[in-house]
Protein backbone atom coordinates (compact mmCIF):
# COMPACT_ATOMS: atom_id res chain seq x y z
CA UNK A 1 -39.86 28.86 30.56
CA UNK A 2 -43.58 30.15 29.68
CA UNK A 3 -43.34 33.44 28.71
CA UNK A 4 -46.13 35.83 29.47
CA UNK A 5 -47.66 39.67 28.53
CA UNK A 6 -47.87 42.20 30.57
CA UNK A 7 -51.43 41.42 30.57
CA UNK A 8 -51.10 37.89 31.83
CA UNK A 9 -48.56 39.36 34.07
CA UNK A 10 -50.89 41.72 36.06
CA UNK A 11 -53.85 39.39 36.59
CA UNK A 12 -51.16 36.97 38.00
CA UNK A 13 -50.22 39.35 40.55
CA UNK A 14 -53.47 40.19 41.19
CA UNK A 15 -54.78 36.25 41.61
CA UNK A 16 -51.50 35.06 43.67
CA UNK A 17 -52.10 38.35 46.53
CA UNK A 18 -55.79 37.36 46.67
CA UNK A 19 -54.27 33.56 46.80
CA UNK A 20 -51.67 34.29 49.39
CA UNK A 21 -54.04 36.27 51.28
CA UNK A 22 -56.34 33.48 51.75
CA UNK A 23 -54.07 31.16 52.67
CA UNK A 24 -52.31 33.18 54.95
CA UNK A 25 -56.29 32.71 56.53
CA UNK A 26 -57.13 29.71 56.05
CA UNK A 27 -53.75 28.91 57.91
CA UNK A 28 -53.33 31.68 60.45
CA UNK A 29 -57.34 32.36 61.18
CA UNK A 30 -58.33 28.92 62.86
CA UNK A 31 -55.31 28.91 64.97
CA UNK A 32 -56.29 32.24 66.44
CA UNK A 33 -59.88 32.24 66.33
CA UNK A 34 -60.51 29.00 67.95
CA UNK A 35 -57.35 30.29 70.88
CA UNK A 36 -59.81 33.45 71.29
CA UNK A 37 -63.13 31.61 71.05
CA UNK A 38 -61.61 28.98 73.20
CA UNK A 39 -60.70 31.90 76.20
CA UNK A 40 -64.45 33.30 75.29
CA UNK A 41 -65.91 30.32 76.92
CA UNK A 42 -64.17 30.15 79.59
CA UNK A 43 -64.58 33.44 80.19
CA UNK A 44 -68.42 33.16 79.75
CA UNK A 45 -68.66 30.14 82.35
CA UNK A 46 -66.81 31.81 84.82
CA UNK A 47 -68.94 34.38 84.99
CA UNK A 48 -72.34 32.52 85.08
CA UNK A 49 -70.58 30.21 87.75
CA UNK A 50 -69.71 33.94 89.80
CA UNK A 51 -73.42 34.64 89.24
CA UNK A 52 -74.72 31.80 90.31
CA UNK A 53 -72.40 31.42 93.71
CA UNK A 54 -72.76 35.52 94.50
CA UNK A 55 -76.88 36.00 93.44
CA UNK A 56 -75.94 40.15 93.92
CA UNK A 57 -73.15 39.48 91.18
CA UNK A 58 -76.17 41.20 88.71
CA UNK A 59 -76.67 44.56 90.90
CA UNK A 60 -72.81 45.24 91.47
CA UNK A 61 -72.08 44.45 87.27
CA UNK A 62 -74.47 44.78 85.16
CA UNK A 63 -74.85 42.74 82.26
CA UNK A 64 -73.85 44.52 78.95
CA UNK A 65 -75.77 43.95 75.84
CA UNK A 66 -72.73 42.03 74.39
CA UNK A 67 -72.50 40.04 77.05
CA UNK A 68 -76.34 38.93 77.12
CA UNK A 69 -75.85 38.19 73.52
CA UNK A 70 -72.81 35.89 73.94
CA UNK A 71 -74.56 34.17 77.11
CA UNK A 72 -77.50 33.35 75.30
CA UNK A 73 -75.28 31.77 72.46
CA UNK A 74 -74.58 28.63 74.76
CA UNK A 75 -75.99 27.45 77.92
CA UNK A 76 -73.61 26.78 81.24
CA UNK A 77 -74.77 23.87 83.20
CA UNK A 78 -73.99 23.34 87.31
CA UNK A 79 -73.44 21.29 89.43
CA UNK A 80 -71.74 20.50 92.92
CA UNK A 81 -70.04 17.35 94.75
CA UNK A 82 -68.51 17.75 97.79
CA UNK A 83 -65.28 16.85 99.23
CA UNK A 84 -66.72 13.93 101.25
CA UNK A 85 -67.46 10.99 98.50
CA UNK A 86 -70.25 10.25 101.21
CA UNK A 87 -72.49 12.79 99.85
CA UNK A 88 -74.21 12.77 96.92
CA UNK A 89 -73.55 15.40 94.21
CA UNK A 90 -76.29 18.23 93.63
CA UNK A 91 -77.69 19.60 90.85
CA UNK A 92 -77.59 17.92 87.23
CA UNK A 93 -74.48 16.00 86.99
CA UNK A 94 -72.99 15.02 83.74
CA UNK A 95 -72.37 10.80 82.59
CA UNK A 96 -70.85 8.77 85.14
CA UNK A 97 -67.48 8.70 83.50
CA UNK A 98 -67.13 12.56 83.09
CA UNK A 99 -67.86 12.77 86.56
CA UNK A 100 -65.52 10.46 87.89
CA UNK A 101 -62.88 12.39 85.66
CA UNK A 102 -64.03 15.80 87.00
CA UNK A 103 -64.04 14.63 90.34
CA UNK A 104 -60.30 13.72 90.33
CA UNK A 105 -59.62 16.91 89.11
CA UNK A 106 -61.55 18.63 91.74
CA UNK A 107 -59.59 16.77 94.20
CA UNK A 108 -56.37 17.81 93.04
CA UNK A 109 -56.87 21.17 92.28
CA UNK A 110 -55.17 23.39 95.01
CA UNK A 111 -56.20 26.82 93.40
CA UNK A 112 -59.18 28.51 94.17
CA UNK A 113 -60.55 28.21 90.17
CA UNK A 114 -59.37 25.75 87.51
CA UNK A 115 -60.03 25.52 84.04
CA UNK A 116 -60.25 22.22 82.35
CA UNK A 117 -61.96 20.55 78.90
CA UNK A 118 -62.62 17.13 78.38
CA UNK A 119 -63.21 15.02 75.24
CA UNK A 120 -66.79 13.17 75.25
CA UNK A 121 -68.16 11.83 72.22
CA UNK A 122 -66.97 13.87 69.32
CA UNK A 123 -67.41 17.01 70.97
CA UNK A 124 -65.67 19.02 73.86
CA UNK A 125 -66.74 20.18 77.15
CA UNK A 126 -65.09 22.90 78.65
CA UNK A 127 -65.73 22.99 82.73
CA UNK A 128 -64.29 25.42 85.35
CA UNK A 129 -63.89 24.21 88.92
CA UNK A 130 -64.16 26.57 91.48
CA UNK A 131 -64.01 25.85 95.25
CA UNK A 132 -67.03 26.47 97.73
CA UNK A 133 -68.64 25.92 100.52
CA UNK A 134 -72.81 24.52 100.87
CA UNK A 135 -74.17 24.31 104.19
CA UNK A 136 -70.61 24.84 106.15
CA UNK A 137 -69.09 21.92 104.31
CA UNK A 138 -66.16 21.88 101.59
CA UNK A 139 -67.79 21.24 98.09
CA UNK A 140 -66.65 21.90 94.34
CA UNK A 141 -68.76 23.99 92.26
CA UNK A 142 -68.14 22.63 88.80
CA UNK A 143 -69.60 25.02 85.19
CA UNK A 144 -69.58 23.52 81.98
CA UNK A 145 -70.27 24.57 78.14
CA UNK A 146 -70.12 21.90 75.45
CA UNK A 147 -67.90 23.39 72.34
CA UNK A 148 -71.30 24.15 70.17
CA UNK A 149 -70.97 27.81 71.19
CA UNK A 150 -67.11 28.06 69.99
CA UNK A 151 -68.34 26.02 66.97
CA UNK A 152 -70.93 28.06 66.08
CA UNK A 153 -69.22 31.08 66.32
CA UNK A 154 -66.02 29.80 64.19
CA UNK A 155 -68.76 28.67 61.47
CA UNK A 156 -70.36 32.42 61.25
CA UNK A 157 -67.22 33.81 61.36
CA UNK A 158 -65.82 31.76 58.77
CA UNK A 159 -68.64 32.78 56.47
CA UNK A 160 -68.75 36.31 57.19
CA UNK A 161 -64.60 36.30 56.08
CA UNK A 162 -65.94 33.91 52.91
CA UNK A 163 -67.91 36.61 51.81
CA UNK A 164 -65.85 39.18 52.52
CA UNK A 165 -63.29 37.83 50.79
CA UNK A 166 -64.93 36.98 47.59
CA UNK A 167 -66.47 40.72 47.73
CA UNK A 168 -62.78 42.24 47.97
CA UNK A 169 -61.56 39.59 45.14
CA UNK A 170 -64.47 41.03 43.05
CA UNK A 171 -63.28 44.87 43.91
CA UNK A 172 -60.25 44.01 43.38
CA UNK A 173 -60.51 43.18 39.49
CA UNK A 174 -61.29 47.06 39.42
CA UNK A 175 -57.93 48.10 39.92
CA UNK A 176 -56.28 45.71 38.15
CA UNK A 177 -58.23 46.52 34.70
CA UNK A 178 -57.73 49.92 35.53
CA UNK A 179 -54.33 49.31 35.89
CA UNK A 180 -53.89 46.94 32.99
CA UNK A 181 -55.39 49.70 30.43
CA UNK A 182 -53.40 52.80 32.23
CA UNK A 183 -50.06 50.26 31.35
CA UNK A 184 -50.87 49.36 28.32
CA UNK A 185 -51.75 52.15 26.31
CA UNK A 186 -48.30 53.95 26.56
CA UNK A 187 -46.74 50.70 25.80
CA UNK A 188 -48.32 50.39 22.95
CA UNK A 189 -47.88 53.69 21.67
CA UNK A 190 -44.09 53.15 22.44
CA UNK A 191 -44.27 49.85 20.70
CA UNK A 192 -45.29 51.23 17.71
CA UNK A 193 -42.72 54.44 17.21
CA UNK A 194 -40.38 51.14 18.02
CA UNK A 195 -41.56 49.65 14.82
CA UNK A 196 -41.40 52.99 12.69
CA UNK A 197 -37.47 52.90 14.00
CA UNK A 198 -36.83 49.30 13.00
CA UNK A 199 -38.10 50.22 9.28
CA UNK A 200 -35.80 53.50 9.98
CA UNK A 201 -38.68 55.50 10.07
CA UNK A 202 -37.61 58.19 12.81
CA UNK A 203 -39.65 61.53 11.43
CA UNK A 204 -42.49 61.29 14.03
CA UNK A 205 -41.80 62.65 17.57
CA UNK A 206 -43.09 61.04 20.73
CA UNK A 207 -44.83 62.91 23.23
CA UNK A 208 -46.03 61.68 26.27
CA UNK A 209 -47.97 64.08 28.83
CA UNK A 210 -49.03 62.51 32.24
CA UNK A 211 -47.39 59.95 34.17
CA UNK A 212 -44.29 60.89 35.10
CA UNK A 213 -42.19 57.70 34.60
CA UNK A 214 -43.75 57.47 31.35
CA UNK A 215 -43.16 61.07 30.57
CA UNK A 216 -39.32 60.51 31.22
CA UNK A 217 -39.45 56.92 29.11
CA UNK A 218 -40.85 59.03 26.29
CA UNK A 219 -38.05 61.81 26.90
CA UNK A 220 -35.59 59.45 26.83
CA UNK A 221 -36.75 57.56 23.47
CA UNK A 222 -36.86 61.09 21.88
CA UNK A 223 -33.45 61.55 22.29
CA UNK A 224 -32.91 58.35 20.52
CA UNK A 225 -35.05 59.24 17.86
CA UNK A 226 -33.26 62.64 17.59
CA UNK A 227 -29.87 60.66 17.81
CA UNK A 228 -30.66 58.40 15.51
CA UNK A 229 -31.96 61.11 12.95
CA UNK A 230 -28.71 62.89 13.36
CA UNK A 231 -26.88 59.92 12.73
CA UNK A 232 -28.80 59.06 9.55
CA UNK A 233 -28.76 62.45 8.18
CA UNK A 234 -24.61 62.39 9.04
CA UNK A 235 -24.19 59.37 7.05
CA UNK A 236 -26.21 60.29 4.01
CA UNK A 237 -24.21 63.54 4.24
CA UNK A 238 -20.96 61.33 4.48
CA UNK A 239 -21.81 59.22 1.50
CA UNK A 240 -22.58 62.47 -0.33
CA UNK A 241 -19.45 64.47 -0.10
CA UNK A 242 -17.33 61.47 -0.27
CA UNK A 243 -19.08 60.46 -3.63
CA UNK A 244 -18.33 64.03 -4.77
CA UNK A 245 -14.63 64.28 -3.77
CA UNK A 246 -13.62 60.86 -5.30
CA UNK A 247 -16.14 61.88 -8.61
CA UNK A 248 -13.71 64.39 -9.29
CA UNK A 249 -10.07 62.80 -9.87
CA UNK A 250 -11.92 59.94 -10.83
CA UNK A 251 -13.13 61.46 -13.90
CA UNK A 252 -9.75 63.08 -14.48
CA UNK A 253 -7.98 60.05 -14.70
CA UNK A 254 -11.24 58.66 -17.23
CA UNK A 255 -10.74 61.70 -19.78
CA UNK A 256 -7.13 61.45 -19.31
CA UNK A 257 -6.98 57.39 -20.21
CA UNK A 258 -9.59 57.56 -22.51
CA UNK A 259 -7.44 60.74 -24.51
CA UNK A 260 -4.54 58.70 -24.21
CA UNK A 261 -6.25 55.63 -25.74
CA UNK A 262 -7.37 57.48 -28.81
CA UNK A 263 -3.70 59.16 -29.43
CA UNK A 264 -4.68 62.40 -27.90
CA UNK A 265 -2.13 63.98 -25.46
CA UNK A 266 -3.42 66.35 -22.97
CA UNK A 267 -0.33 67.58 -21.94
CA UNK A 268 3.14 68.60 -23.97
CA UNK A 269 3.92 64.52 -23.46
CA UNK A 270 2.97 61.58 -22.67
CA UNK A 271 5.13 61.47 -19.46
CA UNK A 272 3.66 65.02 -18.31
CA UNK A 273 0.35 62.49 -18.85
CA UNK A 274 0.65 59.92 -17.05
CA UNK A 275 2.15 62.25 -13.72
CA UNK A 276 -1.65 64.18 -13.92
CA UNK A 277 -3.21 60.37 -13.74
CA UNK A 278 -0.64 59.64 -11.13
CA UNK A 279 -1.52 62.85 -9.00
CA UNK A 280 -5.17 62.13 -9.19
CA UNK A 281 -4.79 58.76 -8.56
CA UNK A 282 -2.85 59.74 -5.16
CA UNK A 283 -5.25 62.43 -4.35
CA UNK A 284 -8.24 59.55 -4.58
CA UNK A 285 -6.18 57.09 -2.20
CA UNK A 286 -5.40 59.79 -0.02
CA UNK A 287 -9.47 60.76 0.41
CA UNK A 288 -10.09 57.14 0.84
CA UNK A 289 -7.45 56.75 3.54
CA UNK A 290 -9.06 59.40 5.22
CA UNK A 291 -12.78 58.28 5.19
CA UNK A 292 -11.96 54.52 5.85
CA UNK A 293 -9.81 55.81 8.56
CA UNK A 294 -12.84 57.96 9.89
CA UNK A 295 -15.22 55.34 10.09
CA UNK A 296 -12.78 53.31 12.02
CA UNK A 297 -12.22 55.83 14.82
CA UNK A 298 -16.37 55.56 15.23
CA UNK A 299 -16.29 51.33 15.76
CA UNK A 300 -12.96 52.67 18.33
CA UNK A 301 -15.90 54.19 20.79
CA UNK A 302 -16.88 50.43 21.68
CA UNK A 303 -13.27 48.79 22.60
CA UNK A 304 -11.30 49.76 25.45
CA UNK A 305 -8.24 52.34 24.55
CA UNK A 306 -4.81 51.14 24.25
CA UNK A 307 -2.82 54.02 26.08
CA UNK A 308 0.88 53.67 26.53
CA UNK A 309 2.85 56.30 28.35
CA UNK A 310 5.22 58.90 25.86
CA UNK A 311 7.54 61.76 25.79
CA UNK A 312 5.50 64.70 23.73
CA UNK A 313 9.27 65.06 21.63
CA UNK A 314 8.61 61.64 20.53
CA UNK A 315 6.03 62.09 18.54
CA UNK A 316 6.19 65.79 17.58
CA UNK A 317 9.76 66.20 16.51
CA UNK A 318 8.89 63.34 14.01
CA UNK A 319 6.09 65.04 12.94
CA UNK A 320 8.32 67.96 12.14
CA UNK A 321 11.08 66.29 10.42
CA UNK A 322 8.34 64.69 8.01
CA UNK A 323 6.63 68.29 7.18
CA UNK A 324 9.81 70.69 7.07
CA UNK A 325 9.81 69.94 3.94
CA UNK A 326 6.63 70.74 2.36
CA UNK A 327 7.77 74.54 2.66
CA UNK A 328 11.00 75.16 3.64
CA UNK A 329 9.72 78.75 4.31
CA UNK A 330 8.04 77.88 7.33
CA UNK A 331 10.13 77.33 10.62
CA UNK A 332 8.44 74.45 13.36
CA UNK A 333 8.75 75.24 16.78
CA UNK A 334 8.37 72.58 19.24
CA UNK A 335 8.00 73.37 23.23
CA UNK A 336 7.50 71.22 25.91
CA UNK A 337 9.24 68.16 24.38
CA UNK A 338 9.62 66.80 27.70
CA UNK A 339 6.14 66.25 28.41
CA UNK A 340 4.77 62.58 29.67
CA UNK A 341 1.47 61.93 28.49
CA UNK A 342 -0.53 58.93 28.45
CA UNK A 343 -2.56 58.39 25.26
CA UNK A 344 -2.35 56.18 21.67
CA UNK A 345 0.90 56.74 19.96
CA UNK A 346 -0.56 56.17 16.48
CA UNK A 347 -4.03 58.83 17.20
CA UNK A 348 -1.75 61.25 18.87
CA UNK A 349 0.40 61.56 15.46
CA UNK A 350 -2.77 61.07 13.38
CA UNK A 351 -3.29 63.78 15.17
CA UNK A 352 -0.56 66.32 15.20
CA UNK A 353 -0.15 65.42 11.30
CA UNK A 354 -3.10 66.76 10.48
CA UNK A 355 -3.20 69.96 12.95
CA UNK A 356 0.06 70.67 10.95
CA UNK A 357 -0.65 69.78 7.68
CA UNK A 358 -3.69 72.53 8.10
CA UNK A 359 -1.62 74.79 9.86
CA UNK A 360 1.19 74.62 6.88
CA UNK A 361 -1.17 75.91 4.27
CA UNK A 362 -2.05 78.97 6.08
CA UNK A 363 1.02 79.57 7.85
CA UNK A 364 3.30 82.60 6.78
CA UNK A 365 6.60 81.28 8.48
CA UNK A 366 5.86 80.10 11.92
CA UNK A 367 3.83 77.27 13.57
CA UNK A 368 4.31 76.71 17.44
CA UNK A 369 3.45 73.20 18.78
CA UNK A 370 3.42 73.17 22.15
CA UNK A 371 2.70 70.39 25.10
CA UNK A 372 2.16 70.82 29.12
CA UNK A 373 0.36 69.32 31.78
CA UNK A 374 -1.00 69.87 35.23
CA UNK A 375 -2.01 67.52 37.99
CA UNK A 376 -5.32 67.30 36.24
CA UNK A 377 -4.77 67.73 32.29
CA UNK A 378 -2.46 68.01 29.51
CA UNK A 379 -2.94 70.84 26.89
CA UNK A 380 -1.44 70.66 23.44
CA UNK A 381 -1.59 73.26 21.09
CA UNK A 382 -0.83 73.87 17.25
CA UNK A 383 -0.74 77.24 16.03
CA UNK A 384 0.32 79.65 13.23
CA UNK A 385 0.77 82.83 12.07
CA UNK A 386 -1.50 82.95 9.17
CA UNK A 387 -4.33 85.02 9.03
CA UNK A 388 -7.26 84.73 10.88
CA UNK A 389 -9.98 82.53 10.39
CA UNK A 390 -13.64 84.21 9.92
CA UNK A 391 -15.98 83.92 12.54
CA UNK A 392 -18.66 82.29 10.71
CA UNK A 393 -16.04 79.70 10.29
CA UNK A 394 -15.05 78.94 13.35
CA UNK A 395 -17.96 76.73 15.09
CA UNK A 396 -17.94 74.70 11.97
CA UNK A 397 -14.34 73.67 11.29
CA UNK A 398 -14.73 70.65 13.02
CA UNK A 399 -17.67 69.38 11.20
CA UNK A 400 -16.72 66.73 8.39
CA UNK A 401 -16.24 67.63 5.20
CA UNK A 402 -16.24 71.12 5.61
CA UNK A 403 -13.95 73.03 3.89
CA UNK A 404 -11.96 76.51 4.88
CA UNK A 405 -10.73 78.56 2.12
CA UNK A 406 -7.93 76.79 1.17
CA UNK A 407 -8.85 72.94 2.50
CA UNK A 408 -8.62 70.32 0.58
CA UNK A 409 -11.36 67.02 1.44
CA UNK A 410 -12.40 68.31 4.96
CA UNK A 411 -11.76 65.32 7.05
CA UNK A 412 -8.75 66.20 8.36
CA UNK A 413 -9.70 68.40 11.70
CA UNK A 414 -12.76 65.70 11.62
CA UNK A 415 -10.51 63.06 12.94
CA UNK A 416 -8.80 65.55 15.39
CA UNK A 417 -12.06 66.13 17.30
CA UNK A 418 -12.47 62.49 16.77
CA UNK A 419 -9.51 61.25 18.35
CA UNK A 420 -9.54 63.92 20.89
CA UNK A 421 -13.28 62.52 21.88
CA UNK A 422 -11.95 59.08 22.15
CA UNK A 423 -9.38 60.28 25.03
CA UNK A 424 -11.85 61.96 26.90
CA UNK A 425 -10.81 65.58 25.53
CA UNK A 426 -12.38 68.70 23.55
CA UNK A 427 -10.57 70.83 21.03
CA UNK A 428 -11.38 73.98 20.47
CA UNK A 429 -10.01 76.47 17.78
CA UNK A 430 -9.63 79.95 18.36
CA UNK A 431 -8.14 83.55 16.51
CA UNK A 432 -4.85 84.43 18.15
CA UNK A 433 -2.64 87.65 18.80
CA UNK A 434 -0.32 85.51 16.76
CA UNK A 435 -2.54 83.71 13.85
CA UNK A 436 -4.79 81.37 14.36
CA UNK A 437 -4.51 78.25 17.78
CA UNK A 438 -5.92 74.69 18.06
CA UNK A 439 -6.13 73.61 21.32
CA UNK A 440 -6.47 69.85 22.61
CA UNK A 441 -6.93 69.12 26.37
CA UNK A 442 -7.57 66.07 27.84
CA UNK A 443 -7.54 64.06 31.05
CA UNK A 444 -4.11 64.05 32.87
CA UNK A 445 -3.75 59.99 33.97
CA UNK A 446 -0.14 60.10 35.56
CA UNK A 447 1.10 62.22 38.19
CA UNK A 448 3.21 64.98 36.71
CA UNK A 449 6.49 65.58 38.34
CA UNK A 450 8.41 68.94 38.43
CA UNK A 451 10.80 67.92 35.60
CA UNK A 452 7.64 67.19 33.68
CA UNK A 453 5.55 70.10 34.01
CA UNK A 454 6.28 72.66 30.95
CA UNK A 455 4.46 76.39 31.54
């Protein structure tokens, strides 16, 4: 396939309208014009043959100049035979063989006025027969134009249009450089922010003021720029704070090997030691679990989510029989067990663990997690009794790697808004009469029943 610019691609529309254009002429215009031309002549003979029968034809109509022009354009010739072969024809008959052919059709015609062409030489004579009466006998009074008049007319005609149509082809380059320069320059400027992207150069804006497809192009690309500058600055800030939360135990467990290796305990013994390099060491995999784990709710966006239909109690009395331990201070109250829901069983505890695991750190010795629906969405919330969170805080708890007072890598509540995005949902964190409440909602898929609905 022969690929073209948008250049190339212009001038071809241009050239195939002009092209269809003229043939739509070159076929159409010779069919009609020579039909009109044709009905012209006729026309034209009937009315000298009119004139020439009715000599007061001139005082009742008056000759227009249009019609003096186009009677001047080709002369009518007369004649008359009679009905009676016995008498000679009058006038300036035509060759013997055109006569004998007119004649027959004179004797056949049973209308008053006939129209009629015949083919002599390589030209055409067009005739009209129209019945009279000379001297009280029956004659035929018989017109005729030879085709040089149509011909003629066809030939001007046909170079009038020639010209005219080159003129408009001509014009017509006008609007199609115009247009090719008022397409291309936007396209070019787009072009080359395109390039600055592809070398992940996205500082300069584009603004476009004018057109307003173009203006709405150029809105649109901004917002990929900006997009793609928020994504960039995200992942530089990602590879920051994760360098600085795994620099940390990693240089523990250095100083702690490296003391061990030159017979220096840190601690009382060696077995006190090795738990410090153990801790760290669990403290790194646990930050790593969390950022690869991160990253792969982001390629999740792309794939199509694999829900499966739960009871709430499922998931969340696990949840609590895993944490109750972790401070035996703090009671777990679970409502609205009973709830059906319609989501990934693995996010939905990725989920709740880490709602809880906050919530236990601040908690004084309640957390409530709760579950109900409605015909349009299910609500789950986690909250505790602990005090409340400051209000500078608040918008920002969601926002990787940031840290509350006491948080420990800041990824955790990342993944909640994460995993809540990928079902459709918003959380939303909030101070309480109580403590302080996370909220999840998200699209309800099944149809609740009365059994189901917890309030």
């Amino acid at each position: 396939m022969i690929k073209v610019n948008l250049t190339q691609r212009i001038w071809l529309a241009f050239i195939s309208i002009i092209v269809l254009v003229g043939l739509s002429i070159i076929i159409i215009y010779p069919i009609s014009i020579k039909g009109t031309l044709t009905e012209e002549t006729y026309r034209i003979i009937e009315t000298e043959q009119i004139r020439i029968a009715y000599p007061l034809w001139d005082l009742l109509n008056p000759r227009s100049e249009n019609e003096f022009t186009n009677r001047e354009a080709g002369a009518v010739g007369h004649f008359f035979i009679y009905e009676s072969p016995r008498r000679p024809p009058e006038g300036t008959p035509p060759p013997r063989e055109v006569l004998q052919e007119m004649a027959q059709n004179a004797y056949k015609q049973e209308v008053h006025r006939g129209r009629y062409e015949i083919q002599y030489g390589d030209a055409t004579v067009f005739y009209v027969i129209g019945k009279a009466t000379i001297n009280e006998y029956p004659a035929f009074h018989i017109s005729y134009m030879w085709d040089t008049y149509r011909d003629q007319m066809v030939n001007r005609l046909w170079e009038r249009l020639l010209y005219i149509l080159l003129l408009t082809s001509g014009l017509s380059l006008l609007p199609a450089m115009w247009l090719k320069h008022y397409l291309r320059q936007p396209l070019i400027i787009l072009g080359n922010h395109l390039e600055q992207i592809a070398n992940r150069d996205w500082k300069e804006p584009l603004k476009w003021k004018g057109d307003e497809d173009f203006q709405r192009l150029s809105d649109q690309f901004e917002r990929m720029r900006e997009n793609l500058n928020l994504y960039d600055r995200a992942q530089k800030t990602f590879i920051q704070h994760a360098s600085h939360e795994l620099k940390t135990p990693i240089m523990v467990i250095k100083s702690y090997a490296q003391s061990v290796k030159d017979g220096i305990l840190p601690k009382e013994n060696m077995e006190q030691t090795m738990d410090v390099i153990i801790e760290e060491a669990n403290r790194m995999e646990r930050r790593v679990i969390d950022m690869l784990y991160y990253t792969k709710l982001d390629s999740l966006k792309e794939e199509s989510p694999k829900h499966e239909e739960i009871l709430f109690g499922q998931v969340a009395f696990n949840i609590e029989e895993r944490f109750r331990v972790q401070r035996e201070d703090v009671k777990i109250i679970i409502d609205g067990a009973n709830t059906r829901l319609l989501c990934d069983r693995e996010q939905l505890e990725v989920l709740l663990e880490n709602l809880v695991e906050n919530a236990l750190r601040y908690a004084r010795d309640r957390i409530w997690i709760s579950a109900k629906s409605n015909d349009t969405e299910v609500v789950i919330t986690v909250e505790n009794n602990g005090d409340p969170i400051p209000s500078k805080d608040l918008p920002q708890l969601f926002n990787p790697f940031y840290k509350g007072n006491k948080g420990k890598f800041g990824l955790g509540l990342a993944i909640v808004k994460r995993i809540t995005e990928l079902h459709g949902g918003t959380p939303k964190v909030e101070n309480s009469d109580l403590g302080v409440k996370f909220t999840i909602s998200f699209a309800n898929h099944l149809k609740p029943s009365t059994n189901d609905r917890n309030k």
